[in-house]
PDB file of N, CA and C in Angstrom:
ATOM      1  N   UNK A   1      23.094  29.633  -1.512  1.00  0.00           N
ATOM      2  CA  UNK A   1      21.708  29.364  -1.171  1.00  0.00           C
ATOM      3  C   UNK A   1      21.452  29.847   0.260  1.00  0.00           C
ATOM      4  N   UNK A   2      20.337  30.854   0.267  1.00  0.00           N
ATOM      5  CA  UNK A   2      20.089  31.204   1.968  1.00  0.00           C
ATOM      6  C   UNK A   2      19.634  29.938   2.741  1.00  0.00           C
ATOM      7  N   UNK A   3      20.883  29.685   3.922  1.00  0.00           N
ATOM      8  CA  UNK A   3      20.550  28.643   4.507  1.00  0.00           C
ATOM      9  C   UNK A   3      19.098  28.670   5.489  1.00  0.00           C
ATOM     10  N   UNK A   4      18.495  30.012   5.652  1.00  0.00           N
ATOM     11  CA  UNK A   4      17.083  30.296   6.819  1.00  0.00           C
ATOM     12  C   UNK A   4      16.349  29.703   5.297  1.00  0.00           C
ATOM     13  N   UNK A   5      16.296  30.182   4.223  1.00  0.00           N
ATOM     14  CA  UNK A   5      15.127  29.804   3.192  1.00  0.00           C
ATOM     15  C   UNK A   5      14.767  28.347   3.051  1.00  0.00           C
ATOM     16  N   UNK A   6      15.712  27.855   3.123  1.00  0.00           N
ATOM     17  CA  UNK A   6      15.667  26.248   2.818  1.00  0.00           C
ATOM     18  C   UNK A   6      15.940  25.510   4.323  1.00  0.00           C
ATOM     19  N   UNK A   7      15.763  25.938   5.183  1.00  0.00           N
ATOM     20  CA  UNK A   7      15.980  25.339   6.688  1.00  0.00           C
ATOM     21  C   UNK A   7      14.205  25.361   6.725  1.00  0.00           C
ATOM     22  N   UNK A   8      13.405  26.466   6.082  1.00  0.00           N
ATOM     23  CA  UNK A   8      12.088  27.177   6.988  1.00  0.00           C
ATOM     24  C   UNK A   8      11.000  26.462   5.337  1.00  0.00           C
ATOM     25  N   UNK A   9      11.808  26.266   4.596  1.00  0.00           N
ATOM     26  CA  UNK A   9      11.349  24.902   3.197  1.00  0.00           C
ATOM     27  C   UNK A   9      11.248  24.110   3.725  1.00  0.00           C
ATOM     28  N   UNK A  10      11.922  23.086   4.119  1.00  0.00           N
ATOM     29  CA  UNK A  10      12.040  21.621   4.726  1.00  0.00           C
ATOM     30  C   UNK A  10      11.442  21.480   6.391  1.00  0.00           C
ATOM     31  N   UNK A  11      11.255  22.836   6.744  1.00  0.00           N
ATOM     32  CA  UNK A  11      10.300  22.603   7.621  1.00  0.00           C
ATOM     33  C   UNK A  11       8.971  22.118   7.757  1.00  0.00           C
ATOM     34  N   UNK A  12       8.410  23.452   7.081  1.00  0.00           N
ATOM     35  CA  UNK A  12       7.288  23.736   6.500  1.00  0.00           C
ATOM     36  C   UNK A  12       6.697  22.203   5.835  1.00  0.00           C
ATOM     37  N   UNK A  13       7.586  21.586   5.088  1.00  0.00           N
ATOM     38  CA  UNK A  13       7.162  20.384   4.240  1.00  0.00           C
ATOM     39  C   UNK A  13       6.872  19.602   5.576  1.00  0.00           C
ATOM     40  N   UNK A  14       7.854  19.215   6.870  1.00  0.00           N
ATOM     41  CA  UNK A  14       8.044  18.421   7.574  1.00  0.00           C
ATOM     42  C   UNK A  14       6.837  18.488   8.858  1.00  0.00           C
ATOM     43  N   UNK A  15       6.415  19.497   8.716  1.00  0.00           N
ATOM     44  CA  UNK A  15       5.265  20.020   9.306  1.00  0.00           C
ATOM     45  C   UNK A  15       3.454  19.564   8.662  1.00  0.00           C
ATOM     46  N   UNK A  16       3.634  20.027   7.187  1.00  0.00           N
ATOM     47  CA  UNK A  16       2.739  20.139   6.952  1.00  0.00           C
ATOM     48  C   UNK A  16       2.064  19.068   5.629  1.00  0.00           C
ATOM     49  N   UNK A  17       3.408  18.149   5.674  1.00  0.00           N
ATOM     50  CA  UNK A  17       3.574  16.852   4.678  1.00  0.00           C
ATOM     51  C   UNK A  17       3.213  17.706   3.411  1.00  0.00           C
ATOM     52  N   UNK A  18       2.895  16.542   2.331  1.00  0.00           N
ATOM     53  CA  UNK A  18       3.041  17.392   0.941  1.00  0.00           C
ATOM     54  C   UNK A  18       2.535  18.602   0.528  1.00  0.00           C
ATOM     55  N   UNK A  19       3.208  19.506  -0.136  1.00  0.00           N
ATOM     56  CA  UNK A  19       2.868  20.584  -0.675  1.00  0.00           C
ATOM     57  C   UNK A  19       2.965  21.339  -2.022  1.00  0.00           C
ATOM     58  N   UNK A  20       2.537  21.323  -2.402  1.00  0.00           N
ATOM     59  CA  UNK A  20       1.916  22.114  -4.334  1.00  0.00           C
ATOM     60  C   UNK A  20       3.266  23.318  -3.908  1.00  0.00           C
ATOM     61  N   UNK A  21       3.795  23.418  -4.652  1.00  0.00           N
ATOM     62  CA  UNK A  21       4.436  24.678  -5.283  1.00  0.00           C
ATOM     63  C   UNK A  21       3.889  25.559  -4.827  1.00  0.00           C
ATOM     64  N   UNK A  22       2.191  26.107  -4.815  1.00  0.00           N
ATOM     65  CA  UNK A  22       1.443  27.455  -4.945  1.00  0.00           C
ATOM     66  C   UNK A  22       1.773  27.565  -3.738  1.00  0.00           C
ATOM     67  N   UNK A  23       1.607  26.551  -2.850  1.00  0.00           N
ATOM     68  CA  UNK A  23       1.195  26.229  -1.346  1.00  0.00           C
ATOM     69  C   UNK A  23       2.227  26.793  -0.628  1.00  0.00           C
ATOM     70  N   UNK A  24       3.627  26.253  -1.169  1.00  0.00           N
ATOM     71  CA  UNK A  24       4.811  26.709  -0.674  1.00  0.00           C
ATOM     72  C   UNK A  24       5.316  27.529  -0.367  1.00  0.00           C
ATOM     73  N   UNK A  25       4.966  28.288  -2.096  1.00  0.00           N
ATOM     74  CA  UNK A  25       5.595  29.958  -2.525  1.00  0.00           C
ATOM     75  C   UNK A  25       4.604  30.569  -1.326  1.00  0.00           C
ATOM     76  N   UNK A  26       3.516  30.320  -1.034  1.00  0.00           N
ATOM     77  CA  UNK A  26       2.658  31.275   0.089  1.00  0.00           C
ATOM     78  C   UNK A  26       3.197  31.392   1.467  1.00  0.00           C
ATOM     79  N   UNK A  27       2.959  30.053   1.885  1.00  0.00           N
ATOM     80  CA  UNK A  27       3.501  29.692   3.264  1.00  0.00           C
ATOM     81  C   UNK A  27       4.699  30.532   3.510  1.00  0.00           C
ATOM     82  N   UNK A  28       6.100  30.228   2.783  1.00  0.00           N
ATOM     83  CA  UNK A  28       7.616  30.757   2.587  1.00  0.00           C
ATOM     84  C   UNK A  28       7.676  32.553   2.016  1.00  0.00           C
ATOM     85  N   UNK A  29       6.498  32.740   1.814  1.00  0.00           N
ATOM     86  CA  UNK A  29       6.394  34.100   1.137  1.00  0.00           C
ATOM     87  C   UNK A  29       7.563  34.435  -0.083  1.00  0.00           C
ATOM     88  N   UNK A  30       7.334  34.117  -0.404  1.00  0.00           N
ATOM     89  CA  UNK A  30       7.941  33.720  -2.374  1.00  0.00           C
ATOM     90  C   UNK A  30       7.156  33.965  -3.331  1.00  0.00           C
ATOM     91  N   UNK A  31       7.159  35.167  -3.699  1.00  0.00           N
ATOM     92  CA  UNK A  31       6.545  36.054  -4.725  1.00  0.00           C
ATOM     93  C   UNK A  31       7.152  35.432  -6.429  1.00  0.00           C
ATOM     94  N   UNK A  32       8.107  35.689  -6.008  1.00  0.00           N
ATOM     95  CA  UNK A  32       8.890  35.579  -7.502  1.00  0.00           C
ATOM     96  C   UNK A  32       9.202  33.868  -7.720  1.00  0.00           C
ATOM     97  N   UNK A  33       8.194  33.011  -8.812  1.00  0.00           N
ATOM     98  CA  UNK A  33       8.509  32.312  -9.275  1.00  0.00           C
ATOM     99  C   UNK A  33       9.714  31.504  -9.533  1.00  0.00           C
ATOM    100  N   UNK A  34      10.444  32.243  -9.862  1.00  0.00           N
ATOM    101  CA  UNK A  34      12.301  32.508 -10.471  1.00  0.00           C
ATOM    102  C   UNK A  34      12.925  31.856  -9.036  1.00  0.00           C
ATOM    103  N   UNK A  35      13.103  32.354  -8.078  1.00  0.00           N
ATOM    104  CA  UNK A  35      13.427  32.376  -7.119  1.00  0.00           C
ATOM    105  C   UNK A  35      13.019  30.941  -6.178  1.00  0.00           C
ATOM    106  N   UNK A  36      11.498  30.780  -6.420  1.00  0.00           N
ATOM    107  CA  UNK A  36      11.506  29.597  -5.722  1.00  0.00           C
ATOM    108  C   UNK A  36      12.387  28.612  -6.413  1.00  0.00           C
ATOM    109  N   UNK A  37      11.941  28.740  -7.800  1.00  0.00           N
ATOM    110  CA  UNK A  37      12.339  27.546  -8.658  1.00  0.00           C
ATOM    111  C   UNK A  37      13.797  27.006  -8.177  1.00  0.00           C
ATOM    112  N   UNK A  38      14.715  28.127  -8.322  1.00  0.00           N
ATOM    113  CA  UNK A  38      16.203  27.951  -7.716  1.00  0.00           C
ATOM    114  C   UNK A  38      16.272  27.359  -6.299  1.00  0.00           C
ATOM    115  N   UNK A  39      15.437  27.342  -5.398  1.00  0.00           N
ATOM    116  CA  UNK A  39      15.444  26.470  -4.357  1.00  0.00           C
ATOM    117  C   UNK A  39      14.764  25.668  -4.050  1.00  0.00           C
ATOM    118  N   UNK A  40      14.079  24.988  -4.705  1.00  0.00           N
ATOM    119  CA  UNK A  40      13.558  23.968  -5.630  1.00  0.00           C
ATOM    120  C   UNK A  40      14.569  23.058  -5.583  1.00  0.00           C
ATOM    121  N   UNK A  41      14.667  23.755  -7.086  1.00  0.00           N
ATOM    122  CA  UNK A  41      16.143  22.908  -7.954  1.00  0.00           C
ATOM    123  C   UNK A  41      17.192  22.431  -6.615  1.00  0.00           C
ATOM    124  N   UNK A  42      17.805  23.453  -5.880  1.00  0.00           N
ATOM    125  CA  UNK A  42      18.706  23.225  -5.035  1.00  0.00           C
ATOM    126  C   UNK A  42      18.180  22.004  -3.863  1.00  0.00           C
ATOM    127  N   UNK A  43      17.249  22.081  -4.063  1.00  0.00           N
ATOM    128  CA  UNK A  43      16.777  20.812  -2.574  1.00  0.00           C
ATOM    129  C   UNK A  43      16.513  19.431  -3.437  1.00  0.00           C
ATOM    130  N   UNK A  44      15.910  19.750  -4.293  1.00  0.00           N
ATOM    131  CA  UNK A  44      15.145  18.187  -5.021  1.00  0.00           C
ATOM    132  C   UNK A  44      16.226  17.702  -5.611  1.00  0.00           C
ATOM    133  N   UNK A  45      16.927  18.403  -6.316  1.00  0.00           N
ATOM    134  CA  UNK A  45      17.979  18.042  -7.664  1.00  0.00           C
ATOM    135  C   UNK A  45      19.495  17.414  -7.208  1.00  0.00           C
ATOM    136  N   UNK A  46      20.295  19.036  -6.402  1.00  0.00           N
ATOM    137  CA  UNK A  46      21.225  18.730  -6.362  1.00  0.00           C
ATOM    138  C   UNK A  46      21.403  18.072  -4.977  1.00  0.00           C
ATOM    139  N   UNK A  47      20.793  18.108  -3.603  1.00  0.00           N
ATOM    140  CA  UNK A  47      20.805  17.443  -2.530  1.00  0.00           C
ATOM    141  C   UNK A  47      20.113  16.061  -2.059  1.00  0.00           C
ATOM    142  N   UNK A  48      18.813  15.989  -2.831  1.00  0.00           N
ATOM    143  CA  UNK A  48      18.031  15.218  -2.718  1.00  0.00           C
ATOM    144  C   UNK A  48      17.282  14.941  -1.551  1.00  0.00           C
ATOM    145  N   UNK A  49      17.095  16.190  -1.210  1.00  0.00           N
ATOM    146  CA  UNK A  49      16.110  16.183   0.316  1.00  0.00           C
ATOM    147  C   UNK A  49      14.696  16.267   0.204  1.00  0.00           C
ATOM    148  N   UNK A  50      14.330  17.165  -1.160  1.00  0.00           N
ATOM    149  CA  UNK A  50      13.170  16.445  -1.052  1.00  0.00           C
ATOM    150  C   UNK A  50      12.868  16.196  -2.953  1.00  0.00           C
ATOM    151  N   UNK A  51      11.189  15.311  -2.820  1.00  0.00           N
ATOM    152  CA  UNK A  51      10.984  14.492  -4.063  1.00  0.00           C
ATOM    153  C   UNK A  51       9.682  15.274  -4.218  1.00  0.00           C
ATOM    154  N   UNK A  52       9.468  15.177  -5.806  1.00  0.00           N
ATOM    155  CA  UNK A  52       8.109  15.569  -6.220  1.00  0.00           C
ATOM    156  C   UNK A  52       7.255  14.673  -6.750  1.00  0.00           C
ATOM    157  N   UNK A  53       5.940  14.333  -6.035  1.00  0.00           N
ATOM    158  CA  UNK A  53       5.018  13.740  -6.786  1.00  0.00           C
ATOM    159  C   UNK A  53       3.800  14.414  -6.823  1.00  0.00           C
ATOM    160  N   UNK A  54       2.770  13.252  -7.137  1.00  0.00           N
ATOM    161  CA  UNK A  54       1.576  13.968  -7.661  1.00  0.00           C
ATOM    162  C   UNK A  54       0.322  14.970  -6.570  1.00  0.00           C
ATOM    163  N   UNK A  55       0.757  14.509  -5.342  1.00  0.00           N
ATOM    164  CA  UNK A  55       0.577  14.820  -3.997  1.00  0.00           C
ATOM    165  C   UNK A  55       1.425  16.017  -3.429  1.00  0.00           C
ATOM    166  N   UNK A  56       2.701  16.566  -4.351  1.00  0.00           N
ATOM    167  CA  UNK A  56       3.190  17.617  -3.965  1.00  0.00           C
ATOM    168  C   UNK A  56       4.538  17.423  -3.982  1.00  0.00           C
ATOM    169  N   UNK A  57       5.472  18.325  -2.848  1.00  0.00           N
ATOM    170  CA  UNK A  57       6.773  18.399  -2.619  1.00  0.00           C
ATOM    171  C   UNK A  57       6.330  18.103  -1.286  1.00  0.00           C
ATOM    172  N   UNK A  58       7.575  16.660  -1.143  1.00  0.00           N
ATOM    173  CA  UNK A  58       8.259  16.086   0.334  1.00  0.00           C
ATOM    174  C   UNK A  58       8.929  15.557   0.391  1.00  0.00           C
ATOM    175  N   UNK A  59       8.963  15.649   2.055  1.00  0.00           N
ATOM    176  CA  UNK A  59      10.631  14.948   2.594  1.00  0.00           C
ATOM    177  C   UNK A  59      11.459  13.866   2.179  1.00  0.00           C
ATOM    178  N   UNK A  60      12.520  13.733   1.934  1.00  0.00           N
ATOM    179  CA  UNK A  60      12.973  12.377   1.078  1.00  0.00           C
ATOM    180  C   UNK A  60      13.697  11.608   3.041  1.00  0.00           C
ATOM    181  N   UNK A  61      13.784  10.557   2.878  1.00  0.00           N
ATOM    182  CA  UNK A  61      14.482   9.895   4.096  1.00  0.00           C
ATOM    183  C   UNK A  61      16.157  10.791   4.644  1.00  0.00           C
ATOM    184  N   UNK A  62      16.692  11.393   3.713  1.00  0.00           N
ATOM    185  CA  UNK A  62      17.735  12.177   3.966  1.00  0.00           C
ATOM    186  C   UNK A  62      17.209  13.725   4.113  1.00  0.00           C
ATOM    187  N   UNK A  63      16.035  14.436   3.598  1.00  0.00           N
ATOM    188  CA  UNK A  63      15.638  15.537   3.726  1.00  0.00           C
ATOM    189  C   UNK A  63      15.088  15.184   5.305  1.00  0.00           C
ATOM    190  N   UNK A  64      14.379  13.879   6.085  1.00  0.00           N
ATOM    191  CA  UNK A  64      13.973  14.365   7.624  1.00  0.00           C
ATOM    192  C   UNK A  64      15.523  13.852   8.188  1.00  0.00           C
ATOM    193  N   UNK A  65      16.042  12.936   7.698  1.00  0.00           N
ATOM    194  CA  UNK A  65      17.533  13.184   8.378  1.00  0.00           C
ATOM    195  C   UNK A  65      18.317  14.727   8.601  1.00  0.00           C
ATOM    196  N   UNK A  66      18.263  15.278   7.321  1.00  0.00           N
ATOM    197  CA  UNK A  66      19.131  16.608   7.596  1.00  0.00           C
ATOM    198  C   UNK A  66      18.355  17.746   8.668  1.00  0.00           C
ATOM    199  N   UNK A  67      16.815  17.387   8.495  1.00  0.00           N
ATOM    200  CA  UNK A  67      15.663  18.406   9.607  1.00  0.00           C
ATOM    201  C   UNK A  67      16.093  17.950  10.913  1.00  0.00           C
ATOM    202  N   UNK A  68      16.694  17.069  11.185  1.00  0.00           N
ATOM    203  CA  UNK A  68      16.963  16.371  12.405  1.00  0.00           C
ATOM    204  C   UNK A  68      18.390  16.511  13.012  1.00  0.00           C
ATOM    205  N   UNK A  69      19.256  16.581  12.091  1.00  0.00           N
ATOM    206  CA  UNK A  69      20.536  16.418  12.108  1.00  0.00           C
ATOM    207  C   UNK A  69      20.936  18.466  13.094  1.00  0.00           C
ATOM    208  N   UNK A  70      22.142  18.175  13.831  1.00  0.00           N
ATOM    209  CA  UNK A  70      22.712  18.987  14.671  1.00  0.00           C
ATOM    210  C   UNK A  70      22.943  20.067  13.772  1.00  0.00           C
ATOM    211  N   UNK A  71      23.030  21.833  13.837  1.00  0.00           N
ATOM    212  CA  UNK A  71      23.238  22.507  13.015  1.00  0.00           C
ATOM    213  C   UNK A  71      24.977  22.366  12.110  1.00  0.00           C
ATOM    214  N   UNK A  72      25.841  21.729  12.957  1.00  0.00           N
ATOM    215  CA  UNK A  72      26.986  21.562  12.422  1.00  0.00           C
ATOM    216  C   UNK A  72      27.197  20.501  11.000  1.00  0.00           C
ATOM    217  N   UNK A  73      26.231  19.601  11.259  1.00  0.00           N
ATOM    218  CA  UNK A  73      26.364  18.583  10.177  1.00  0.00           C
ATOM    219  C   UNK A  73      25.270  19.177   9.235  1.00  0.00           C
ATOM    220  N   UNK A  74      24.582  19.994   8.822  1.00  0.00           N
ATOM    221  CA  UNK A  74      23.911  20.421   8.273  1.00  0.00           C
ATOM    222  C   UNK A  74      24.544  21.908   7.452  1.00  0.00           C
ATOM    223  N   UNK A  75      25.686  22.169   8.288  1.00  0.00           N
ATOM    224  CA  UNK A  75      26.597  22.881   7.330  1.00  0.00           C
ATOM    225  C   UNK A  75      27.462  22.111   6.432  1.00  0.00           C
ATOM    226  N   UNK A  76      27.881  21.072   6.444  1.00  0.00           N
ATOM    227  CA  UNK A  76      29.178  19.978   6.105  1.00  0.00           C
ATOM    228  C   UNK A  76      28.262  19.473   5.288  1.00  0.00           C
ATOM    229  N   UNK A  77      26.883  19.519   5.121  1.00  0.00           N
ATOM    230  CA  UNK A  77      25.970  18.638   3.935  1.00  0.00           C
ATOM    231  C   UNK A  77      26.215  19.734   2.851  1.00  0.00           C
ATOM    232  N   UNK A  78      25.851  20.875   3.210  1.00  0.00           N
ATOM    233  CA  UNK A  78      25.518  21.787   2.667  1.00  0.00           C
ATOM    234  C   UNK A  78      26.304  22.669   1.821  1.00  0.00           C
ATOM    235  N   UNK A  79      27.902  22.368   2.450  1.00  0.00           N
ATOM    236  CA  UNK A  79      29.334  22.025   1.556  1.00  0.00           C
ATOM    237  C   UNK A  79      30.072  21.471   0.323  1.00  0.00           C
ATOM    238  N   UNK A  80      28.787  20.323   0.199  1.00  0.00           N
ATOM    239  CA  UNK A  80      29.396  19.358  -0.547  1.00  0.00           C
ATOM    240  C   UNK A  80      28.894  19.793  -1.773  1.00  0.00           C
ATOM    241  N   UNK A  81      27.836  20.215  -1.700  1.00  0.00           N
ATOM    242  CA  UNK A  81      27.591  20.742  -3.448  1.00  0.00           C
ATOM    243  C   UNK A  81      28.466  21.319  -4.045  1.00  0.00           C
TER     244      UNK A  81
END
């Protein structure tokens, strides 16, 4: 998983609180559907940084922990999958 794609994801969310999919793929410049979806999947699913509701995609209490967290422990999260 490109760690700039999903560092400049969980920003973006942390910045701009919830966000629609459409909203995302724009902001992140993500053309290809396919592609977001896979980092998507990789943040919501297998890490749990962030949650989807009806208001959009955002930060879960461990997704502004890891936005916060030193770049070293944010590799060692990012390991464990």
């Amino acid at each position: 998983m490109p760690d700039v794609l999903t560092r400049n994801y969980l920003q973006h969310i942390a910045k701009s609180g919830a966000q629609s999919e459409e909203r995302l793929r724009s902001a992140l410049g993500i053309s290809n559907r396919g592609d977001f979806i896979e980092v998507d999947e990789y943040l919501t699913v297998r890490l749990r940084l962030v949650t989807i509701s009806s208001a959009g995609r955002s930060l879960t209490a461990d997704g502004r922990k890891y936005i916060n967290a030193p770049f070293d422990l944010r590799e060692r999260i990012s390991r464990q999958t």
